[in-house]
PDB file of N, CA and C in Angstrom:
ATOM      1  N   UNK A   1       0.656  -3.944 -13.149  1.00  0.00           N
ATOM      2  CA  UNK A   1       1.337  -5.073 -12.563  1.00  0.00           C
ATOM      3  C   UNK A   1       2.307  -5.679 -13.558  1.00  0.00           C
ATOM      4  N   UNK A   2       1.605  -5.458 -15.039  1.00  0.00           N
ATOM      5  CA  UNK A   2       3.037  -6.351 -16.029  1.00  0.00           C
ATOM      6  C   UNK A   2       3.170  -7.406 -15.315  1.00  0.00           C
ATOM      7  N   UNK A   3       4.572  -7.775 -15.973  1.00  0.00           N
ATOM      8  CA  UNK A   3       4.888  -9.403 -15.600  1.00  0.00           C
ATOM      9  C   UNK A   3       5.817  -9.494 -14.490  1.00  0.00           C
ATOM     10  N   UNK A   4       5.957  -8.174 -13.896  1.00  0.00           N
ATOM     11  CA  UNK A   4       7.078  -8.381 -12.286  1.00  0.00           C
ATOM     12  C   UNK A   4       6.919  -9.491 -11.738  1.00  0.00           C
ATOM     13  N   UNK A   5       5.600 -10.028 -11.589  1.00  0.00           N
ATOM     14  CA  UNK A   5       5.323 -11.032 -10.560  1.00  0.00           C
ATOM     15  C   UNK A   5       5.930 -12.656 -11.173  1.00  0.00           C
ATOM     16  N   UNK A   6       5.796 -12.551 -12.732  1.00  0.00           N
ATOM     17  CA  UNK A   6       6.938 -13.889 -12.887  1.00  0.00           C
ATOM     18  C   UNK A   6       8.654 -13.616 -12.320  1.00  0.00           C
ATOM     19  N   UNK A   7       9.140 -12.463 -12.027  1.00  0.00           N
ATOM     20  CA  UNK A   7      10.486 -12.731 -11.670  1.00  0.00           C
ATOM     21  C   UNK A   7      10.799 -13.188 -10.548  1.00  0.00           C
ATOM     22  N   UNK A   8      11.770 -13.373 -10.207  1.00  0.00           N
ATOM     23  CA  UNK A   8      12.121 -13.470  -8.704  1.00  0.00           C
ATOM     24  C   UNK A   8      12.532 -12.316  -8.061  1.00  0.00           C
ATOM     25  N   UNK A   9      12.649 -12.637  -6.458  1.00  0.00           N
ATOM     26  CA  UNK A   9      12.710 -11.377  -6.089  1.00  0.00           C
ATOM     27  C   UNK A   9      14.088 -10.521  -5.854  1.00  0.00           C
ATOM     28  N   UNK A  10      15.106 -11.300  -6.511  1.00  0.00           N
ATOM     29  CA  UNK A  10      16.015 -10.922  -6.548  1.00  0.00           C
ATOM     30  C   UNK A  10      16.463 -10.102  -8.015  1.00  0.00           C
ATOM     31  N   UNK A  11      16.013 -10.491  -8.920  1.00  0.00           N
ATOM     32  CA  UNK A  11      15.467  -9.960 -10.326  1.00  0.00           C
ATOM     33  C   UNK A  11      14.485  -8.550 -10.510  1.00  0.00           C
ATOM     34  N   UNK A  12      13.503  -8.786  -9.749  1.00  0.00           N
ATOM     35  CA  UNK A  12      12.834  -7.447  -9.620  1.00  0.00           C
ATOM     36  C   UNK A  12      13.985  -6.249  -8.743  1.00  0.00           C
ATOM     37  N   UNK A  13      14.128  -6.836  -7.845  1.00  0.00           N
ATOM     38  CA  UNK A  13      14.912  -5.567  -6.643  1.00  0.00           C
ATOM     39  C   UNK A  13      16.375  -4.929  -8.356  1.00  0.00           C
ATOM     40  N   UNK A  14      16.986  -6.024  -8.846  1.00  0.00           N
ATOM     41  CA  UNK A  14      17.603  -5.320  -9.737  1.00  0.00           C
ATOM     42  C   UNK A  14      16.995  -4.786 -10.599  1.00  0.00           C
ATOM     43  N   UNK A  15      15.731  -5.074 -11.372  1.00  0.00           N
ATOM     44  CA  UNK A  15      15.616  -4.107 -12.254  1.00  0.00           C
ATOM     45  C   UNK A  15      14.880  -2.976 -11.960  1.00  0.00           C
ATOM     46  N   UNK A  16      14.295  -2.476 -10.878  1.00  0.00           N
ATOM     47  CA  UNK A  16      13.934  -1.800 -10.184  1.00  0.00           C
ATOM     48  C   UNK A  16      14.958  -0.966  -9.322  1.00  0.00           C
ATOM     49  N   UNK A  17      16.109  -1.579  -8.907  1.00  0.00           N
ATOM     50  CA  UNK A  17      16.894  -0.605  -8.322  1.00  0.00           C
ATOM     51  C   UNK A  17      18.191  -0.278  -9.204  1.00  0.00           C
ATOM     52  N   UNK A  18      17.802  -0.128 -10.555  1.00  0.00           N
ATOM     53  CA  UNK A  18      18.837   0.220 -10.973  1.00  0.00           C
ATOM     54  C   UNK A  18      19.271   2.179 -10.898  1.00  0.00           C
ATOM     55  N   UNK A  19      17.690   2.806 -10.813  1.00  0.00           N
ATOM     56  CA  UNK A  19      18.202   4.055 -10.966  1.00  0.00           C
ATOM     57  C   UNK A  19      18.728   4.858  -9.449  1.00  0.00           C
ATOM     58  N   UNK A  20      18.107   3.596  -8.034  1.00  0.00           N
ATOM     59  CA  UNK A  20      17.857   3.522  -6.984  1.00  0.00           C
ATOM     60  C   UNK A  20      19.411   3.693  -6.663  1.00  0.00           C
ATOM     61  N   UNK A  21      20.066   2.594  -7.233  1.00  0.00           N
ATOM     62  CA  UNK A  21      21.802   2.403  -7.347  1.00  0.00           C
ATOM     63  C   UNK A  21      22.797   3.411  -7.560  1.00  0.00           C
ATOM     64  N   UNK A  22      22.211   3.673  -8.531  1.00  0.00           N
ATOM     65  CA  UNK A  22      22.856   5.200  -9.581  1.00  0.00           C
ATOM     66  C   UNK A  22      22.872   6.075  -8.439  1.00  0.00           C
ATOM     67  N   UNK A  23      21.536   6.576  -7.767  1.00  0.00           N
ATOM     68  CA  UNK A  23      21.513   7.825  -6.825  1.00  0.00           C
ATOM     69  C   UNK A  23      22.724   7.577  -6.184  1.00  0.00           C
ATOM     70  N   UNK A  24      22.527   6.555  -5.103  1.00  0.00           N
ATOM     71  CA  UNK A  24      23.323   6.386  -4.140  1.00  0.00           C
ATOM     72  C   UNK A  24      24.746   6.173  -4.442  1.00  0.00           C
ATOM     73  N   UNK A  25      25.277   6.051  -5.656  1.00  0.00           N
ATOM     74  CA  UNK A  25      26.562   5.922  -6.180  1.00  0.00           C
ATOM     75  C   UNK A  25      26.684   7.410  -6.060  1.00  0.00           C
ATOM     76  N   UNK A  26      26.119   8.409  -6.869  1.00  0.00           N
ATOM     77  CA  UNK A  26      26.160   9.720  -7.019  1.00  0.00           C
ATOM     78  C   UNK A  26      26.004  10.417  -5.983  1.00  0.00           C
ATOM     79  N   UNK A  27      25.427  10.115  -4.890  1.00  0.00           N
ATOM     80  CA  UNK A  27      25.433  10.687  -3.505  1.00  0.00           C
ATOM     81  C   UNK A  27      27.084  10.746  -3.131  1.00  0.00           C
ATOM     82  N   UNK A  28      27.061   9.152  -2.690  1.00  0.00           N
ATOM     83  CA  UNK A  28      28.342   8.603  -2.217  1.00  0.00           C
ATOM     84  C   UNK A  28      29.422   9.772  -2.859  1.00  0.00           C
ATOM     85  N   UNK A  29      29.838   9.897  -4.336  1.00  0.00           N
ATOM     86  CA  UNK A  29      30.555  10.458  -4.634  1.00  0.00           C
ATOM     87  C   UNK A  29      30.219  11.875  -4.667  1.00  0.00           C
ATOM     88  N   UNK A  30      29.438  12.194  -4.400  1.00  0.00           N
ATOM     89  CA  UNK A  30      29.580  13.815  -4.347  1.00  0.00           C
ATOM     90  C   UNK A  30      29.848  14.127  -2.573  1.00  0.00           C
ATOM     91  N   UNK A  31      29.239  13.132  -1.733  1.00  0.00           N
ATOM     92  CA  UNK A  31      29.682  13.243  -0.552  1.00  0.00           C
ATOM     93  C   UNK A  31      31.424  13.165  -0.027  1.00  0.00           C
ATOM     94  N   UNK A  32      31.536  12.471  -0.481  1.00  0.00           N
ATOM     95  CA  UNK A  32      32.971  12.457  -0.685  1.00  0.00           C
ATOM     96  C   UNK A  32      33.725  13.866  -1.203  1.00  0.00           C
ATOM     97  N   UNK A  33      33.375  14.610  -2.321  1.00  0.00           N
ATOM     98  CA  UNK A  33      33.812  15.751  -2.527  1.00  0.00           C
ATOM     99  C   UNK A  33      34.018  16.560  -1.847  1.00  0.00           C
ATOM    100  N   UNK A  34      32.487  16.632  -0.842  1.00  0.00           N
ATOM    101  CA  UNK A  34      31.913  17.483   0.413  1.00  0.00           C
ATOM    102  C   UNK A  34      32.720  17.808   1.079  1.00  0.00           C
ATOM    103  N   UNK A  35      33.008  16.025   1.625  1.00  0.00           N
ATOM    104  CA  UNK A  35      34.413  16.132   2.721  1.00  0.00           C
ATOM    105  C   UNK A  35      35.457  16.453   2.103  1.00  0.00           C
ATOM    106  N   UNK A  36      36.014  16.285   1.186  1.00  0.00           N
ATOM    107  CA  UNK A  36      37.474  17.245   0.757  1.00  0.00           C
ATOM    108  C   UNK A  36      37.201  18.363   1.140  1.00  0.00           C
ATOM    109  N   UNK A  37      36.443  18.722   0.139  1.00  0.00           N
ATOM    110  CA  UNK A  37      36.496  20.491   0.236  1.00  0.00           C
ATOM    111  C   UNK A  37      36.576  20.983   1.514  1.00  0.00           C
ATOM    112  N   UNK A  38      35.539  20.530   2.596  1.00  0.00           N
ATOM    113  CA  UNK A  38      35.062  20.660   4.011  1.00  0.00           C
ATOM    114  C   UNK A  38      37.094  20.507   4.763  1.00  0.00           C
ATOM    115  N   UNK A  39      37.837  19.698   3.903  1.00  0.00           N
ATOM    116  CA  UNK A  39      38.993  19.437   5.201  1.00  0.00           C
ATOM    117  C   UNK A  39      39.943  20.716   4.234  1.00  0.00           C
ATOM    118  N   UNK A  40      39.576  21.618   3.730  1.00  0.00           N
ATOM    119  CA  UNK A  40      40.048  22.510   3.378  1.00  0.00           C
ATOM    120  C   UNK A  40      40.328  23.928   4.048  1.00  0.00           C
ATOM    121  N   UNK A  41      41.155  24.960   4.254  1.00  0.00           N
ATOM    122  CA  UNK A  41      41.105  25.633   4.794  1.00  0.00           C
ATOM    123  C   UNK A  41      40.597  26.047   6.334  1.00  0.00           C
ATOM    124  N   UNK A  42      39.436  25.687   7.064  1.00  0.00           N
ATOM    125  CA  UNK A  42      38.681  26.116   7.780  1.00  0.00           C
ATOM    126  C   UNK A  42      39.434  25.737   9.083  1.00  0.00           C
ATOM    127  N   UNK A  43      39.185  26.265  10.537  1.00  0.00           N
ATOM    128  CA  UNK A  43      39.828  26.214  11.465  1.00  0.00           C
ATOM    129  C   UNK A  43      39.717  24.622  11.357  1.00  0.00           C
ATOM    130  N   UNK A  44      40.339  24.087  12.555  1.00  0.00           N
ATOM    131  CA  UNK A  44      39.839  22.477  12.830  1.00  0.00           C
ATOM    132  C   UNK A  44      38.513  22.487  13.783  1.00  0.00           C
ATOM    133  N   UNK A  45      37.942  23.345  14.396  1.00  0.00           N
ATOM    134  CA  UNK A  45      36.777  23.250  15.473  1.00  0.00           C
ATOM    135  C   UNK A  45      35.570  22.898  13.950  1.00  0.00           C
ATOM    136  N   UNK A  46      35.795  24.185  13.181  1.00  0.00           N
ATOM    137  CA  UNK A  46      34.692  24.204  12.035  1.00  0.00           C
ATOM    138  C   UNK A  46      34.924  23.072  11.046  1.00  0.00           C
ATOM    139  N   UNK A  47      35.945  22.567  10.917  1.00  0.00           N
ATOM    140  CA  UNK A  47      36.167  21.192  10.162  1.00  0.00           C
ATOM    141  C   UNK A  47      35.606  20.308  10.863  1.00  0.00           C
ATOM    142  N   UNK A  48      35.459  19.894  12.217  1.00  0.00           N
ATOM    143  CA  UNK A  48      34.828  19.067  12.623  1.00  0.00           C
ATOM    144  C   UNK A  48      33.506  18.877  12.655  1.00  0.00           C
ATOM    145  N   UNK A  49      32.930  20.104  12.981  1.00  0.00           N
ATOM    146  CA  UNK A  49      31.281  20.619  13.202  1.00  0.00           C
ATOM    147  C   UNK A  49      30.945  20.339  11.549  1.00  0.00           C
ATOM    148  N   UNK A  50      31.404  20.769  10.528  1.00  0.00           N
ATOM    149  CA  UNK A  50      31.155  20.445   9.366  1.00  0.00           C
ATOM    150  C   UNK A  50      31.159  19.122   8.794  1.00  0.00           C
ATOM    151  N   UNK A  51      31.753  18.165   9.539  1.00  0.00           N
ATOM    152  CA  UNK A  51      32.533  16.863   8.830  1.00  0.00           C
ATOM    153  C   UNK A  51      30.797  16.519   9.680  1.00  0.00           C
ATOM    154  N   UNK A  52      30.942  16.384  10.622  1.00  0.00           N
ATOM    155  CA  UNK A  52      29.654  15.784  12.163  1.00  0.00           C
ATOM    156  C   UNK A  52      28.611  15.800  11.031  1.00  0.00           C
ATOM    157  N   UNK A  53      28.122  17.034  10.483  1.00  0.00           N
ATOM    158  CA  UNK A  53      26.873  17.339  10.033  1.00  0.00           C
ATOM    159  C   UNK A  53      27.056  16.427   8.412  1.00  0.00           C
ATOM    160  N   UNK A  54      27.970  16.289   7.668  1.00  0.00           N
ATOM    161  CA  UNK A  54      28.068  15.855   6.406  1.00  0.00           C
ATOM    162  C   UNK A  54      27.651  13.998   6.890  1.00  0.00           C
ATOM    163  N   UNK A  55      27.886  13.902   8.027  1.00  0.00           N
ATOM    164  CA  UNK A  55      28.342  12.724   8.111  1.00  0.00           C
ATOM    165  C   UNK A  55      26.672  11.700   8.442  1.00  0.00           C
ATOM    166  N   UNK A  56      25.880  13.097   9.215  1.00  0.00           N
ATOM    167  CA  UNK A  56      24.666  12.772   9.673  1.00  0.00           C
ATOM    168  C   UNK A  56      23.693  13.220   8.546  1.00  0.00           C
ATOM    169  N   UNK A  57      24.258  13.632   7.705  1.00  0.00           N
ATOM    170  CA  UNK A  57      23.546  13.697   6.325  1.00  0.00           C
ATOM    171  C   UNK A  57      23.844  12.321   6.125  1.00  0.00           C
ATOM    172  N   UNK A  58      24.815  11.846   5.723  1.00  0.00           N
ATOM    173  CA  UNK A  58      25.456  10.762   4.591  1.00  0.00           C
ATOM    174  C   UNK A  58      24.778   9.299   5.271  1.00  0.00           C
ATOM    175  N   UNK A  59      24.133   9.581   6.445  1.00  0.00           N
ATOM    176  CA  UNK A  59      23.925   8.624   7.166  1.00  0.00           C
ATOM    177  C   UNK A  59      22.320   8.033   6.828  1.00  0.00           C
ATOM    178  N   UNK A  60      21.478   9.363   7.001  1.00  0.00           N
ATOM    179  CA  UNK A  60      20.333   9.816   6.722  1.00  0.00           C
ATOM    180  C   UNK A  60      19.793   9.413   5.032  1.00  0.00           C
ATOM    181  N   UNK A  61      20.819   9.330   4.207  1.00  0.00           N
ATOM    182  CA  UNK A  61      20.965   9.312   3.130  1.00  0.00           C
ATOM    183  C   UNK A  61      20.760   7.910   2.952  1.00  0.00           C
ATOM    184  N   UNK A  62      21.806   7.095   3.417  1.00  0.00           N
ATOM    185  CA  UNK A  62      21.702   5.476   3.357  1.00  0.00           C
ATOM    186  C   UNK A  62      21.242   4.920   3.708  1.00  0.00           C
ATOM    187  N   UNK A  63      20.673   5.366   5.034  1.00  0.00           N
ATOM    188  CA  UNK A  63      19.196   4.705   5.565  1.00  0.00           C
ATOM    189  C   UNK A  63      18.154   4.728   4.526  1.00  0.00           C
ATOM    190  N   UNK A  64      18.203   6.087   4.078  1.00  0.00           N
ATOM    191  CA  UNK A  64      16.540   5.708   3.063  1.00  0.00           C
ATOM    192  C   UNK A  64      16.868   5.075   1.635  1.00  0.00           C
ATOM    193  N   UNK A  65      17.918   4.698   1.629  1.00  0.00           N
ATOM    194  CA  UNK A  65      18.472   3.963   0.429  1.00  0.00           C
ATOM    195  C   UNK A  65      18.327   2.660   0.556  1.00  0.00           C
ATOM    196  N   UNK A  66      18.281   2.290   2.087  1.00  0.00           N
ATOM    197  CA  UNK A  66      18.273   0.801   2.505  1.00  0.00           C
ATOM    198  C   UNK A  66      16.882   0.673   2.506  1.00  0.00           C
ATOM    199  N   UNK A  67      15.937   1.665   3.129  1.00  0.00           N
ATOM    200  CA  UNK A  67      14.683   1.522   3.628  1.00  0.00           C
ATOM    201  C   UNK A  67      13.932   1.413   1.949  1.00  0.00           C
ATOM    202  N   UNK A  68      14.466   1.887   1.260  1.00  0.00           N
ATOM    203  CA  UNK A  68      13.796   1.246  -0.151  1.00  0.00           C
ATOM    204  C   UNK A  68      14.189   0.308  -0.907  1.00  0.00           C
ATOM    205  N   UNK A  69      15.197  -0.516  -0.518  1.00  0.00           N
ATOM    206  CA  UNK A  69      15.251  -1.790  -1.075  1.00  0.00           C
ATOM    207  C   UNK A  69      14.281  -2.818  -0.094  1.00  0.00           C
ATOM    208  N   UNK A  70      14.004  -2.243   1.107  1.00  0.00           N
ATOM    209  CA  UNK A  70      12.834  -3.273   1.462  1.00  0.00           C
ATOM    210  C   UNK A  70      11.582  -3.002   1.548  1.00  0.00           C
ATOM    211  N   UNK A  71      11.168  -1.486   0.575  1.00  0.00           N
ATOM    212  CA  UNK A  71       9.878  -1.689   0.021  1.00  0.00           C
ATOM    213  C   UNK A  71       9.507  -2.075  -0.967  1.00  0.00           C
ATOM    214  N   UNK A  72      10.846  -2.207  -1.734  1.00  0.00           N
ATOM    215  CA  UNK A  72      10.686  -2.699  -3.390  1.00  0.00           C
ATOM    216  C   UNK A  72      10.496  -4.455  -2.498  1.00  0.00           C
ATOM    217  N   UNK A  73      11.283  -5.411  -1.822  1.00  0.00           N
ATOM    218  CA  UNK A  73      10.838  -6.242  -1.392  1.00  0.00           C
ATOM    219  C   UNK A  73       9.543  -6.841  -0.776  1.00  0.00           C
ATOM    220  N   UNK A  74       8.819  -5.613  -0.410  1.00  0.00           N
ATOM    221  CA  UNK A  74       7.440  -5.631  -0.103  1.00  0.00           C
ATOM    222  C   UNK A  74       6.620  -5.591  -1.449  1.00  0.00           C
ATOM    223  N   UNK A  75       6.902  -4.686  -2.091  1.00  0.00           N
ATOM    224  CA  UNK A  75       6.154  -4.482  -2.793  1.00  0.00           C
ATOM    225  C   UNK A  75       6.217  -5.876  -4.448  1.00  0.00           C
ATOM    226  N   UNK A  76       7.676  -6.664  -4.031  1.00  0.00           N
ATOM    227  CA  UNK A  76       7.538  -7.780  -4.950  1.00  0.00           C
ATOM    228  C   UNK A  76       6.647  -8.645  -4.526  1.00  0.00           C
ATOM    229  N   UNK A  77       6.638  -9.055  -2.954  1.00  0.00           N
ATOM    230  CA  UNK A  77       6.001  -9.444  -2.451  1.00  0.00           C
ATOM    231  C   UNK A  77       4.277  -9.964  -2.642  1.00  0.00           C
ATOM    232  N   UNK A  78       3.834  -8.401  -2.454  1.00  0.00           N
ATOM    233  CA  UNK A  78       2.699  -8.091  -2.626  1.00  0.00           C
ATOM    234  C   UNK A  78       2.380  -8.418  -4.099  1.00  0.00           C
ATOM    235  N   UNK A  79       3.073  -8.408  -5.063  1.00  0.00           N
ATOM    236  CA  UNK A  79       2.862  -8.465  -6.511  1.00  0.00           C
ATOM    237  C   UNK A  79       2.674  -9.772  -6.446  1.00  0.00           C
ATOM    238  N   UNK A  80       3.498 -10.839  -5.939  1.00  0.00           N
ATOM    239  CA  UNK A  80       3.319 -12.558  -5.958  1.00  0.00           C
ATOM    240  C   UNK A  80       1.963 -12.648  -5.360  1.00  0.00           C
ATOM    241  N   UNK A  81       1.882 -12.376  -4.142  1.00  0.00           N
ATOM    242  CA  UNK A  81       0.081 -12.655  -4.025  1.00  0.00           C
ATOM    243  C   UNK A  81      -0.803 -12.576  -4.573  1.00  0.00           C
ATOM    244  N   UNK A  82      -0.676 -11.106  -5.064  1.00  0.00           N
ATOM    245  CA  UNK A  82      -2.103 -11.004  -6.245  1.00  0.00           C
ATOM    246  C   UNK A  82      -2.156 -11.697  -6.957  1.00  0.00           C
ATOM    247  N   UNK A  83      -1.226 -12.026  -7.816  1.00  0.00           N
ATOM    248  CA  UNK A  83      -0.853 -12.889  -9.080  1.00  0.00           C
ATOM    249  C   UNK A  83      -1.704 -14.928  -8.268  1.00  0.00           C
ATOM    250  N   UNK A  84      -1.155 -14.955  -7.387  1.00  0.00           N
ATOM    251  CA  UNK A  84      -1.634 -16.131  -6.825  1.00  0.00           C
ATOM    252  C   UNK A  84      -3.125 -16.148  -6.478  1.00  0.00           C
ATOM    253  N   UNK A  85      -3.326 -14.839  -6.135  1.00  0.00           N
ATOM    254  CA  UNK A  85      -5.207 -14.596  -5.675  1.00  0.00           C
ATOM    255  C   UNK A  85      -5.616 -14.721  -7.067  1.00  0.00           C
ATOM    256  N   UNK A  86      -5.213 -14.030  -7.880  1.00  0.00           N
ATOM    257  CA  UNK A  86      -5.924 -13.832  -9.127  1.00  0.00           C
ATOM    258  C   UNK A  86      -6.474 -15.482 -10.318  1.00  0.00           C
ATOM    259  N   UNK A  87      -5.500 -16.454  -9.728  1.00  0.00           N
ATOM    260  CA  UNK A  87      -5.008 -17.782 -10.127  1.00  0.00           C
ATOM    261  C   UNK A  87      -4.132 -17.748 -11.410  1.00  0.00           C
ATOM    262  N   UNK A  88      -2.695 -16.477 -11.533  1.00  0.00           N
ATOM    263  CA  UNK A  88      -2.027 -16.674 -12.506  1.00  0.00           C
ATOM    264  C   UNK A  88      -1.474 -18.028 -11.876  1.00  0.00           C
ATOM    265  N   UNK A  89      -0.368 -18.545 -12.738  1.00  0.00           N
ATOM    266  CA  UNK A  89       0.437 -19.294 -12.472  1.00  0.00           C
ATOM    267  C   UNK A  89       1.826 -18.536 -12.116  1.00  0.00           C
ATOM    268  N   UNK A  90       2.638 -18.808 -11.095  1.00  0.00           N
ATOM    269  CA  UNK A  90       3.362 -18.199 -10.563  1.00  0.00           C
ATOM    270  C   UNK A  90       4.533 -19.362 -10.768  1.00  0.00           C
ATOM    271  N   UNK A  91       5.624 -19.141 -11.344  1.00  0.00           N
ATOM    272  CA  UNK A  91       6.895 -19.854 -11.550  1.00  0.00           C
ATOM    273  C   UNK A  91       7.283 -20.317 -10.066  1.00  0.00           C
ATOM    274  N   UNK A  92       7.940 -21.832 -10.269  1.00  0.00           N
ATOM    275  CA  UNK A  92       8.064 -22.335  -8.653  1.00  0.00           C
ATOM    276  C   UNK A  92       9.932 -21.108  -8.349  1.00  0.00           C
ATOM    277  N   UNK A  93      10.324 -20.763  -9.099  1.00  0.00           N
ATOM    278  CA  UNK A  93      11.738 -20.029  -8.981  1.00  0.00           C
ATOM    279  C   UNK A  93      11.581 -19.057  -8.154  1.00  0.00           C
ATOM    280  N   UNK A  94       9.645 -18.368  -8.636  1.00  0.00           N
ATOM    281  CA  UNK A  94       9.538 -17.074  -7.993  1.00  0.00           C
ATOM    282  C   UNK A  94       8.632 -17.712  -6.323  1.00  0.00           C
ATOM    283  N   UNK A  95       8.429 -18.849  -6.215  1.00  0.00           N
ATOM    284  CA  UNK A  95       7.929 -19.127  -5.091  1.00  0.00           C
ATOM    285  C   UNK A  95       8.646 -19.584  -3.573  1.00  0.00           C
ATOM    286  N   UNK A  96       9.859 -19.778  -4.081  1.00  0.00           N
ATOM    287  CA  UNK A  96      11.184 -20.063  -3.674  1.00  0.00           C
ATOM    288  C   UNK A  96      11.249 -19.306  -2.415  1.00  0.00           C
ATOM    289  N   UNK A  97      10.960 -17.622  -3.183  1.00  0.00           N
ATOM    290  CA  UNK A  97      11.376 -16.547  -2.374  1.00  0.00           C
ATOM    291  C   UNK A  97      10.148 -16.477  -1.166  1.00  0.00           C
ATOM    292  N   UNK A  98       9.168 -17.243  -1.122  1.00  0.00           N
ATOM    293  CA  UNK A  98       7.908 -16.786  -0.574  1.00  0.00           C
ATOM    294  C   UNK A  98       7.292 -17.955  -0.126  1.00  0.00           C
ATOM    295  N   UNK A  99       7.915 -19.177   0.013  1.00  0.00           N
ATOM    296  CA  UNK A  99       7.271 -20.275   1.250  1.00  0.00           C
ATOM    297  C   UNK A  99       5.973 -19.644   1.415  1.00  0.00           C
ATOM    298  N   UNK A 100       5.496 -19.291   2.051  1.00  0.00           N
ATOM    299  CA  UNK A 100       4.731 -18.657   2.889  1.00  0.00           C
ATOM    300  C   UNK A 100       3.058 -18.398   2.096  1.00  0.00           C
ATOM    301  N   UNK A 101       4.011 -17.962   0.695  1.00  0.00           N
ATOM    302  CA  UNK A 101       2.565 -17.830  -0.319  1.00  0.00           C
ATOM    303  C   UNK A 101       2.170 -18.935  -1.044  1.00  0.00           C
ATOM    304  N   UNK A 102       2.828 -19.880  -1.045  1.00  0.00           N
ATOM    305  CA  UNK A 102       2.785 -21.228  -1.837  1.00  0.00           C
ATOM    306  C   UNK A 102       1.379 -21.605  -1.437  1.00  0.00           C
ATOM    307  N   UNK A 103       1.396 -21.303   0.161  1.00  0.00           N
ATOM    308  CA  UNK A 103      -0.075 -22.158   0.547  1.00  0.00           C
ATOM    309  C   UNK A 103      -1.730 -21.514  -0.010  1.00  0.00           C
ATOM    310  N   UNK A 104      -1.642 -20.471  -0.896  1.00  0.00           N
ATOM    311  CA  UNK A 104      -2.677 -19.402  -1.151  1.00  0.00           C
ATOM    312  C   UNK A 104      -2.912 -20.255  -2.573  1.00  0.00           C
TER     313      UNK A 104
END
């Protein structure tokens, strides 16, 4: 657990999504390559069918990029409770984010 649970939850999601960031930068830009290359040569029927499929990749891609910035949010979450079950003291900065747990 460490001390995640003193940050806020805007603090954790960054230091936690920093390598999270990186991917999806490196996706982004290699996807991008994809499609160059892809508008290269090939009839236009197969440029399209190719672009369709890059695109439902690239899509697929950012969804689970999104879908883990709101488990890292769960999972800060979950870190503030314990910390509150346990009777740390929990910074009012990091309670801010969590109304909800104040009352525990």
């Amino acid at each position: 657990m460490g001390a995640d649970w003193k940050l806020t939850q805007k603090q954790y999601i960054k230091r936690k999504s920093v390598k999270l960031v990186e991917k999806k930068r490196q996706y982004l830009r290699e996807y991008r390559e994809k499609v160059w290359i892809c508008s290269l040569g090939a009839s236009a029927e197969v440029r399209r069918r190719d672009l369709r499929r890059l695109e439902e990749e690239r899509d697929r891609a950012l969804r689970y990029y999104d879908r883990r910035l709101v488990v890292l949010q769960d999972e800060h979450r979950e870190l503030v409770r314990r910390a509150l079950r346990r009777g740390l003291v929990v910074p009012d900065r990091v309670l801010k984010d969590y109304p909800d747990l104040q009352k525990i």
